[in-house]
N, C-alpha and C. Protein backbone atom coordinates (compact mmCIF):
# COMPACT_ATOMS: atom_id res chain seq x y z
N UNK A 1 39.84 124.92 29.12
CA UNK A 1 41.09 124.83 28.42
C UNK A 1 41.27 123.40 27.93
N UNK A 2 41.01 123.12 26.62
CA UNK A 2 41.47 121.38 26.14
C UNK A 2 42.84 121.69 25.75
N UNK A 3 43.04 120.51 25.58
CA UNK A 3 45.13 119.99 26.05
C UNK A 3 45.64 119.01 25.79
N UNK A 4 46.73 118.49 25.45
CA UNK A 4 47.02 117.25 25.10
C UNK A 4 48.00 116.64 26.38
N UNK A 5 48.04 115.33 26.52
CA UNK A 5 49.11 114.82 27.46
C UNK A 5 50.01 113.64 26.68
N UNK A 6 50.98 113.57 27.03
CA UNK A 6 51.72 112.58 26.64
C UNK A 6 52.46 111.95 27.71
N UNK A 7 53.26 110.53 27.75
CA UNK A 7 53.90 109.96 28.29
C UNK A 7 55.07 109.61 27.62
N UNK A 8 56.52 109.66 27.97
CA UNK A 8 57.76 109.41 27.22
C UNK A 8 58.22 108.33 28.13
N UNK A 9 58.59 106.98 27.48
CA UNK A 9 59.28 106.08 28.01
C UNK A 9 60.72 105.69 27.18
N UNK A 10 61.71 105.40 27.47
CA UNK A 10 62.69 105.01 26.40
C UNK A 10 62.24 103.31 26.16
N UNK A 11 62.56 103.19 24.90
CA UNK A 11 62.04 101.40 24.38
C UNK A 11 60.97 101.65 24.18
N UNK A 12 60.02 102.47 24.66
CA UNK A 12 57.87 102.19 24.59
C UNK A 12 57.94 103.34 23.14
N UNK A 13 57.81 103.10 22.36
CA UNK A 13 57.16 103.78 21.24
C UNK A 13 55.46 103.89 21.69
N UNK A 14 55.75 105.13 21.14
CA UNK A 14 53.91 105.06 21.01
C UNK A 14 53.16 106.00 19.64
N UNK A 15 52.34 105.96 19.44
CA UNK A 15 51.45 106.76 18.27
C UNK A 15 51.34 108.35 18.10
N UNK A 16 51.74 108.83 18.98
CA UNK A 16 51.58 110.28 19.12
C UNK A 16 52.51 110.93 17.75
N UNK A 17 51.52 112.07 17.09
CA UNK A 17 52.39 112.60 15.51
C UNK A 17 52.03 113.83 16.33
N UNK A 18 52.17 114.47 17.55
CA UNK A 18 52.33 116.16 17.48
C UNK A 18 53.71 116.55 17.68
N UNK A 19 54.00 117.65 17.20
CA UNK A 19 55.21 118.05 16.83
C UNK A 19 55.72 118.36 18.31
N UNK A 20 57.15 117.75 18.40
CA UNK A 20 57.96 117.83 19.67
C UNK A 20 57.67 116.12 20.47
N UNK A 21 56.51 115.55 20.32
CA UNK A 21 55.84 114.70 20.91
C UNK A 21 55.66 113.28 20.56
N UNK A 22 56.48 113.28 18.91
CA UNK A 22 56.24 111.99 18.08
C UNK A 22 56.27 110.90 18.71
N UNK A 23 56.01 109.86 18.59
CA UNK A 23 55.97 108.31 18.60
C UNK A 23 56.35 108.32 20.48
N UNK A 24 55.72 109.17 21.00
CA UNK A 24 55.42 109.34 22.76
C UNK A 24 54.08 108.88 22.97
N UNK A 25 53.92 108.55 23.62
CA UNK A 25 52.20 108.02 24.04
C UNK A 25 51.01 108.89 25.08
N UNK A 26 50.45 108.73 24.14
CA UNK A 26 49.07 109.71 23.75
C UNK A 26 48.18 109.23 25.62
N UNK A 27 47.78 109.70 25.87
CA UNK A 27 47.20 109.55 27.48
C UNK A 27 46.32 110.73 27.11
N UNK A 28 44.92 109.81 27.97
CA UNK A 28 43.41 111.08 28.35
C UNK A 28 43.25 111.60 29.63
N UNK A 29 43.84 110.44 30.69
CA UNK A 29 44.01 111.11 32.18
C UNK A 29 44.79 111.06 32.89
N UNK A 30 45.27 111.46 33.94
CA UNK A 30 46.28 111.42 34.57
C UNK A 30 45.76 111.34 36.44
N UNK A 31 46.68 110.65 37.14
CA UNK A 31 46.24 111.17 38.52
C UNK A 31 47.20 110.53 39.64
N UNK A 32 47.58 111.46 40.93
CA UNK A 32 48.94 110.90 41.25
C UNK A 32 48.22 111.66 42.98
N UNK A 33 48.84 111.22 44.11
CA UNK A 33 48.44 111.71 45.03
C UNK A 33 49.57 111.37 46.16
N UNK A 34 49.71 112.47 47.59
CA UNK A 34 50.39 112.67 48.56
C UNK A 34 49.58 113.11 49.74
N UNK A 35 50.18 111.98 50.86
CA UNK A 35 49.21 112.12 51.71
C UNK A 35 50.10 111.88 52.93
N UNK A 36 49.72 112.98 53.48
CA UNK A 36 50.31 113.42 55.32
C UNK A 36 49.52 112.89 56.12
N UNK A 37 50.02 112.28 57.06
CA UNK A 37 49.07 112.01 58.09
C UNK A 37 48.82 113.06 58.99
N UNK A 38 47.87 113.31 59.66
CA UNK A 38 47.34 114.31 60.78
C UNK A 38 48.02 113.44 61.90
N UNK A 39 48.11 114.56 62.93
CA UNK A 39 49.28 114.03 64.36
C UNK A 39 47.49 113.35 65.27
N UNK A 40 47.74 112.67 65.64
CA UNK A 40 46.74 111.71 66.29
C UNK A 40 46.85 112.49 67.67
N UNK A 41 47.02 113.34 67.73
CA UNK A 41 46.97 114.23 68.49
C UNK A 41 46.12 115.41 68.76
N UNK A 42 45.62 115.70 67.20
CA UNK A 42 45.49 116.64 66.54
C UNK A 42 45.94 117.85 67.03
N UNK A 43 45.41 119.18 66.75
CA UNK A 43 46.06 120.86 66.91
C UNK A 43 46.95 121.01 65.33
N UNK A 44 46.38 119.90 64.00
CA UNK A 44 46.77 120.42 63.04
C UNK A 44 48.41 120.29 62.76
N UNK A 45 48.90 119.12 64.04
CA UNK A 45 50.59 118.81 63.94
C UNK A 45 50.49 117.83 62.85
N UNK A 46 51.88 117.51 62.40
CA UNK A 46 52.48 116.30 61.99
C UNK A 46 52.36 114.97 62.18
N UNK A 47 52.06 114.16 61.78
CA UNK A 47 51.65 112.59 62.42
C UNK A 47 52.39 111.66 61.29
N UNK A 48 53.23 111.99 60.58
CA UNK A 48 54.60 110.93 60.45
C UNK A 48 54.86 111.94 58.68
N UNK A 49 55.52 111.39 58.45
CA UNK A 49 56.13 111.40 56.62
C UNK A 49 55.14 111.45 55.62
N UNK A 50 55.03 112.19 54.67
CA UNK A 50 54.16 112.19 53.30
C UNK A 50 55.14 111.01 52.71
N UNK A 51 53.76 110.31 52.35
CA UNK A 51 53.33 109.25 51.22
C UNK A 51 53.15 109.97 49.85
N UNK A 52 54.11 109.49 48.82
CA UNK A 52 53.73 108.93 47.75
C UNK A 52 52.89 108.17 46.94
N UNK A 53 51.44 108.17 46.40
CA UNK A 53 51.39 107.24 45.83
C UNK A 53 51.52 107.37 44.42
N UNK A 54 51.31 106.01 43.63
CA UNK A 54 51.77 105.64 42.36
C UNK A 54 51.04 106.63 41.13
N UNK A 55 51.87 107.12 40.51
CA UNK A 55 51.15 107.54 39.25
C UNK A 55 50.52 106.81 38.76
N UNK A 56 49.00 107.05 38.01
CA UNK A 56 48.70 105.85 36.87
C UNK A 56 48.25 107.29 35.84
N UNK A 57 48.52 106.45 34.81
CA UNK A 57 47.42 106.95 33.76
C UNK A 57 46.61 106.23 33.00
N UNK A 58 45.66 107.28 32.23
CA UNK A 58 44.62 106.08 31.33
C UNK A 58 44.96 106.41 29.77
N UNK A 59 44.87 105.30 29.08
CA UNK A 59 45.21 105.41 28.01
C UNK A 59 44.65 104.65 26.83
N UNK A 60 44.14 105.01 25.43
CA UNK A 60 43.87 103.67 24.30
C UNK A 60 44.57 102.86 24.47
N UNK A 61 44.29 101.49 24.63
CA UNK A 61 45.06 100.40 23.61
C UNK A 61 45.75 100.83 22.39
N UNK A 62 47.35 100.67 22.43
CA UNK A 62 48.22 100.92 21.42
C UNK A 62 49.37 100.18 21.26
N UNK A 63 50.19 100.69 20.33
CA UNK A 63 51.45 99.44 19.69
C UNK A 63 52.23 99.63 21.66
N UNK A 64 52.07 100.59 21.83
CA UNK A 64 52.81 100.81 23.48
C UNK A 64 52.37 99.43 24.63
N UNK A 65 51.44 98.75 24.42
CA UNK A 65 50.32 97.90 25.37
C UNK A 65 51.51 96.69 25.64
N UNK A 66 51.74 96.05 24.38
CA UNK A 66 52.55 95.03 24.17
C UNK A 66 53.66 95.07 25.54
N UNK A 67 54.34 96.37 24.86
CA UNK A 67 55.70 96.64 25.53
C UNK A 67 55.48 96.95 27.20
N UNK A 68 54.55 97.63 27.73
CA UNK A 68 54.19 98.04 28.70
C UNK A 68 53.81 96.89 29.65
N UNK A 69 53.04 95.87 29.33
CA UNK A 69 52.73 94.91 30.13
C UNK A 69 53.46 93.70 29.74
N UNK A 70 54.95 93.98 29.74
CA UNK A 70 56.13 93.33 29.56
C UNK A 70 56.89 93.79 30.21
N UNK A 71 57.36 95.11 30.09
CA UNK A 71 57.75 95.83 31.18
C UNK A 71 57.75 95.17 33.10
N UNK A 72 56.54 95.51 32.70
CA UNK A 72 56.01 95.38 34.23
C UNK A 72 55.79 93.69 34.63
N UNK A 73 55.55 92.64 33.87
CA UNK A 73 56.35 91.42 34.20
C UNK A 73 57.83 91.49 34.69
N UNK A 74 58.11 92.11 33.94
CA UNK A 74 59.98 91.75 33.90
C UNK A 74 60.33 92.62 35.20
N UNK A 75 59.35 93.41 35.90
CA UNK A 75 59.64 94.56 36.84
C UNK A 75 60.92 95.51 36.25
N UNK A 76 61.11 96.26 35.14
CA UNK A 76 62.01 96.77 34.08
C UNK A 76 61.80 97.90 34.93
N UNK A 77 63.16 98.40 35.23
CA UNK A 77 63.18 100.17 36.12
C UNK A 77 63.48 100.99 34.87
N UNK A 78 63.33 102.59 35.26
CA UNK A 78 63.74 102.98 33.88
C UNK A 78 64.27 103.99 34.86
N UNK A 79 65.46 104.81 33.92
CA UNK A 79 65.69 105.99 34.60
C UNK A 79 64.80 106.97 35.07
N UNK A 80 64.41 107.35 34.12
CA UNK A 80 62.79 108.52 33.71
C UNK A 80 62.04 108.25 33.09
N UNK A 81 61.08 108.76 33.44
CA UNK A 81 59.54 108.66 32.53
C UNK A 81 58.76 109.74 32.89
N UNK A 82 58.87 110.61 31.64
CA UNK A 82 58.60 112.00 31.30
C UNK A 82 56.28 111.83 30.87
N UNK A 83 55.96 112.39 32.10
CA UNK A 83 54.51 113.10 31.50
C UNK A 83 54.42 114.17 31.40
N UNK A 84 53.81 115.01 30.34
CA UNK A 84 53.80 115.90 29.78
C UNK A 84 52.46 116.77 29.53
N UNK A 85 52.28 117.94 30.06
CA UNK A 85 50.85 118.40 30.00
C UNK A 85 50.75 119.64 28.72
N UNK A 86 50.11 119.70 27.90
CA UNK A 86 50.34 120.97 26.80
C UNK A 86 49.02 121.74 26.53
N UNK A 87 49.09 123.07 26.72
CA UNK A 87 48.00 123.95 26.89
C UNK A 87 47.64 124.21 24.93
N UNK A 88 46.14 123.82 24.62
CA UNK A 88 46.15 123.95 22.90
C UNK A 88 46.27 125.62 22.81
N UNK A 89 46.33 126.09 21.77
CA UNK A 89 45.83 127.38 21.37
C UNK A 89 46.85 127.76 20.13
N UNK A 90 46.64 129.43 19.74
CA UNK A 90 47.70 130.02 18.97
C UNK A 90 49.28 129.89 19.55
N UNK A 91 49.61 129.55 20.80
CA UNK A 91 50.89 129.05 20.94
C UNK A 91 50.63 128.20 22.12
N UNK A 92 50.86 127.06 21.60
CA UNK A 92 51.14 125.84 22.64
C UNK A 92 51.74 126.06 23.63
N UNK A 93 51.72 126.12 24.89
CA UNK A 93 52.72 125.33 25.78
C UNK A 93 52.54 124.26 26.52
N UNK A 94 53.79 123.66 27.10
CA UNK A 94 53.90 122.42 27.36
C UNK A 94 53.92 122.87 28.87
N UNK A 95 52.91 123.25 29.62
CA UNK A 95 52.72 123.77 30.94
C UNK A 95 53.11 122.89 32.29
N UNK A 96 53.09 121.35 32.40
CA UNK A 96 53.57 120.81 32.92
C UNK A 96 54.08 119.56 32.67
N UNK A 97 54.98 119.40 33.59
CA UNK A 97 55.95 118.15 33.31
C UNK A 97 56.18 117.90 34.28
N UNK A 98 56.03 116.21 34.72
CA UNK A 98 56.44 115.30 35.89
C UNK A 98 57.08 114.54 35.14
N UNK A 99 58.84 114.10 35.87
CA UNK A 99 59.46 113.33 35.46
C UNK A 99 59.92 112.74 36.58
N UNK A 100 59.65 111.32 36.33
CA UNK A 100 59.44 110.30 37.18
C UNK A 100 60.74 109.66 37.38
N UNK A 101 61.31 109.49 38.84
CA UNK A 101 63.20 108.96 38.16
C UNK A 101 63.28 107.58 38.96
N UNK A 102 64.29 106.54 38.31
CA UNK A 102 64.16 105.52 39.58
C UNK A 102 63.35 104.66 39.40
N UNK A 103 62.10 104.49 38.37
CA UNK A 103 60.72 103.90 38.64
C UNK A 103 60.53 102.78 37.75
N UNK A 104 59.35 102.36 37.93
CA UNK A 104 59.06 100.92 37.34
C UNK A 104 57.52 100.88 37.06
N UNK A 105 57.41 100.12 36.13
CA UNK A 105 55.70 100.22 35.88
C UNK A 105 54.98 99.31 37.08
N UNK A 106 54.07 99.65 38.37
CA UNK A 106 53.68 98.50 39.32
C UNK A 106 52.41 97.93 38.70
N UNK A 107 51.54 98.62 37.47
CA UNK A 107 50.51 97.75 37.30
C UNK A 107 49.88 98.11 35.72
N UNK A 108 49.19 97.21 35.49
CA UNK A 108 49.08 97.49 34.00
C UNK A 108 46.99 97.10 34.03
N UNK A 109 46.39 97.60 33.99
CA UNK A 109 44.81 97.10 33.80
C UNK A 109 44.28 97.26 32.67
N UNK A 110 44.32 96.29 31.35
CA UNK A 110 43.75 96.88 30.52
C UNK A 110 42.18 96.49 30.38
N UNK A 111 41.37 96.64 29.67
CA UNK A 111 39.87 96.36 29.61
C UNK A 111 39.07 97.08 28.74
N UNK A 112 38.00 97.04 28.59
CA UNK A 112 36.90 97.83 27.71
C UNK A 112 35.44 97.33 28.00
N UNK A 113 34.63 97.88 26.99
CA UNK A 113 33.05 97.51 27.16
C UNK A 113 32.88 97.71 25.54
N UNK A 114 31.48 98.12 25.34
CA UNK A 114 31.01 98.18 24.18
C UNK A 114 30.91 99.41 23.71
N UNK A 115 30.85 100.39 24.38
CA UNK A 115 31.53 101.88 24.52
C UNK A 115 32.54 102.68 24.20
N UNK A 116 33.47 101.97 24.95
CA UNK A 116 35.01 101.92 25.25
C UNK A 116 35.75 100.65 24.59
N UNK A 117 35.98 100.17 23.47
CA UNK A 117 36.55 98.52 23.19
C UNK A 117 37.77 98.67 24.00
N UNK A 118 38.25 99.18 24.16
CA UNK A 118 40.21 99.34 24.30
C UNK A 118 40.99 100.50 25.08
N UNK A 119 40.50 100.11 26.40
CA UNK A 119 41.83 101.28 27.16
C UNK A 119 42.60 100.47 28.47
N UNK A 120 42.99 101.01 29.15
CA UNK A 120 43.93 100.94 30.11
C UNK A 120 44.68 101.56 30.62
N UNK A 121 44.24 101.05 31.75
CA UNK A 121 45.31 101.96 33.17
C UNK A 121 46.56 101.58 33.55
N UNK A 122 47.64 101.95 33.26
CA UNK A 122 49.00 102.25 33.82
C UNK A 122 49.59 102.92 34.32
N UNK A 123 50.21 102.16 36.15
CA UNK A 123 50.63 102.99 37.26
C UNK A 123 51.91 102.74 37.48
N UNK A 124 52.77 103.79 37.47
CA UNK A 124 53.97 103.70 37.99
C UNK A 124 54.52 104.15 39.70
N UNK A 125 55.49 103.52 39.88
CA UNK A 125 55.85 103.40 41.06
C UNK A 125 57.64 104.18 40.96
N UNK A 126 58.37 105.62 41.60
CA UNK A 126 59.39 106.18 41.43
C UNK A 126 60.09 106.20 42.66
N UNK A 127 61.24 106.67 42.54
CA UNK A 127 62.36 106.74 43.89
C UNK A 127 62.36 108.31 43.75
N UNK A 128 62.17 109.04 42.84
CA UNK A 128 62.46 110.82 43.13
C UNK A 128 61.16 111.37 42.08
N UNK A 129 61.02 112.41 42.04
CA UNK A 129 60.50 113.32 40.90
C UNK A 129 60.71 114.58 40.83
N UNK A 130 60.64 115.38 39.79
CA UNK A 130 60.90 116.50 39.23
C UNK A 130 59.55 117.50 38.78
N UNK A 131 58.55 118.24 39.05
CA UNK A 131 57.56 118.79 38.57
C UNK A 131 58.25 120.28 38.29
N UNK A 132 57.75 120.51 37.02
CA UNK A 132 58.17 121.67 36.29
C UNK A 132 56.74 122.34 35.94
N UNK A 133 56.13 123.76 36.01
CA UNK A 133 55.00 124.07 35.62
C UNK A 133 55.41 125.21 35.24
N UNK A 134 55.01 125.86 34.27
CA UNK A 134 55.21 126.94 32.86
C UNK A 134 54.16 127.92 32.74
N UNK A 135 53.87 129.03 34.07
CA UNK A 135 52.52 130.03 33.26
C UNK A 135 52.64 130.33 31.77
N UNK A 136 51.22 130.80 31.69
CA UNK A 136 51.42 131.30 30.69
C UNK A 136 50.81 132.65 31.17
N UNK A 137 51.28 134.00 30.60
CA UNK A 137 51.44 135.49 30.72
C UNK A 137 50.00 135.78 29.60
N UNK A 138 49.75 136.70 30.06
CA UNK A 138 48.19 137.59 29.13
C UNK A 138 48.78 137.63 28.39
N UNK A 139 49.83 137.96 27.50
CA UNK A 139 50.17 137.81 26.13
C UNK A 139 50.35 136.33 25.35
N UNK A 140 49.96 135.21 26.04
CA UNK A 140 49.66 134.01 26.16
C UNK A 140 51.21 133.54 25.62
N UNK A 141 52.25 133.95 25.90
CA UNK A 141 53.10 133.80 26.03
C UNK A 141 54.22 132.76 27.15
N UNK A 142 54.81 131.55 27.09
CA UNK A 142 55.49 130.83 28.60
C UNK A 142 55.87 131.89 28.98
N UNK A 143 55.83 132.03 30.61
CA UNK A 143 56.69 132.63 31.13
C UNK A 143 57.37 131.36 32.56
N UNK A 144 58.61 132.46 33.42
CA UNK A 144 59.43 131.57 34.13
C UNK A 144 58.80 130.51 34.66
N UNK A 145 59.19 129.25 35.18
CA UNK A 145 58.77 127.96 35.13
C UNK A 145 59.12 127.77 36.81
N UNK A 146 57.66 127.27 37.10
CA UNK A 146 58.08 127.13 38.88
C UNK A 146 58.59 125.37 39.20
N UNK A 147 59.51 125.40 39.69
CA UNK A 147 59.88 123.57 39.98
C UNK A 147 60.20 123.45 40.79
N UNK A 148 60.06 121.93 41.33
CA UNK A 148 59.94 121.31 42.75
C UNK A 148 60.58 119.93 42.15
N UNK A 149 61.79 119.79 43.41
CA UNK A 149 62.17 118.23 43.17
C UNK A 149 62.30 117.81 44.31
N UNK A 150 61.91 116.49 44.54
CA UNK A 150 62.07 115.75 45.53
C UNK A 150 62.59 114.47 45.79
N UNK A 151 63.19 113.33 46.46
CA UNK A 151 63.87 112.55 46.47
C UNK A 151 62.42 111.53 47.59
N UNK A 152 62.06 110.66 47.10
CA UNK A 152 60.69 110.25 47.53
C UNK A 152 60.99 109.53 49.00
N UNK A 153 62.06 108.39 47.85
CA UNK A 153 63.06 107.15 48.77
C UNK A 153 63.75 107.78 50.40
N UNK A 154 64.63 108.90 49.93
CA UNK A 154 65.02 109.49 51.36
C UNK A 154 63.53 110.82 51.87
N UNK A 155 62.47 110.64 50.93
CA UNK A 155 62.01 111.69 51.75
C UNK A 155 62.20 113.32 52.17
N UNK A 156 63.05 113.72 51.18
CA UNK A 156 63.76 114.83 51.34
C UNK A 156 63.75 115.60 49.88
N UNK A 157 63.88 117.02 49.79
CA UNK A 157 63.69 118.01 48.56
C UNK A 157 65.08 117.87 47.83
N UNK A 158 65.02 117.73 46.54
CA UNK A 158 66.12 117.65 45.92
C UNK A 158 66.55 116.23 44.97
């Protein structure tokens, strides 16, 4: 299944011309992770609180670069920061969405080779999130949307 992703920041313009998606920024990967500890006990118990860690994504060098690793000097919080996952075909959908609340950009890596002239990794750091995911039905049609919110800071759903 190829797909497009985007990132929405308010102030970060970016290059993206797909419809719904304009001047949002264009991203090739994504990757975000949660991690429980095992009870040092083991028998498969609890051994403290799930961890958060930081979203990053990877992305071209774009008019967004400027603003982004300015951002994250200034440690700039934003309310939200919407990533966006969209399934291609005869009807698009926009199958998932993490919206990031509370957060701040913690790191900016940009770099290249002779391969690659121009990309970079940008990771954000949030106080809550929101994941929204959208089947799509054999008539390749959205259907109802499963979501999960959580509050990172207190640790708790909602």
């Amino acid at each position: 299944m190829a797909g497009s992703m985007w990132l929405k920041i308010d102030g970060c313009e970016g290059e993206a011309t797909d419809d719904g998606h304009q001047k949002e920024i264009d991203i090739s990967s994504w990757q975000w992770g949660l991690t429980h500890p095992p009870s040092p006990m083991g028998g498969g118990g609890s051994g403290g609180e799930t961890t958060a860690a930081d979203l990053t994504v990877t992305k071209s060098i774009d008019k967004a670069t400027p603003n982004l690793m300015k951002f994250c000097f200034n440690a700039k919080h934003f309310p939200e920061v919407l990533l966006t996952l969209r399934k291609r075909g005869e009807s698009p959908i926009d199958y998932l969405k993490i919206k990031m609340k509370n957060g701040l950009i913690s790191s900016v890596h940009p770099g290249g080779n002779a391969d690659a002239p121009g990309a970079e990794s940008v990771s954000f750091a949030f106080d809550a999130v929101e994941v929204e995911y959208t089947p799509q039905g054999p008539d390749g049609k959205a259907q109802g949307a499963v979501t999960m919110k959580w509050d990172i800071k207190k640790n708790k759903e909602g």
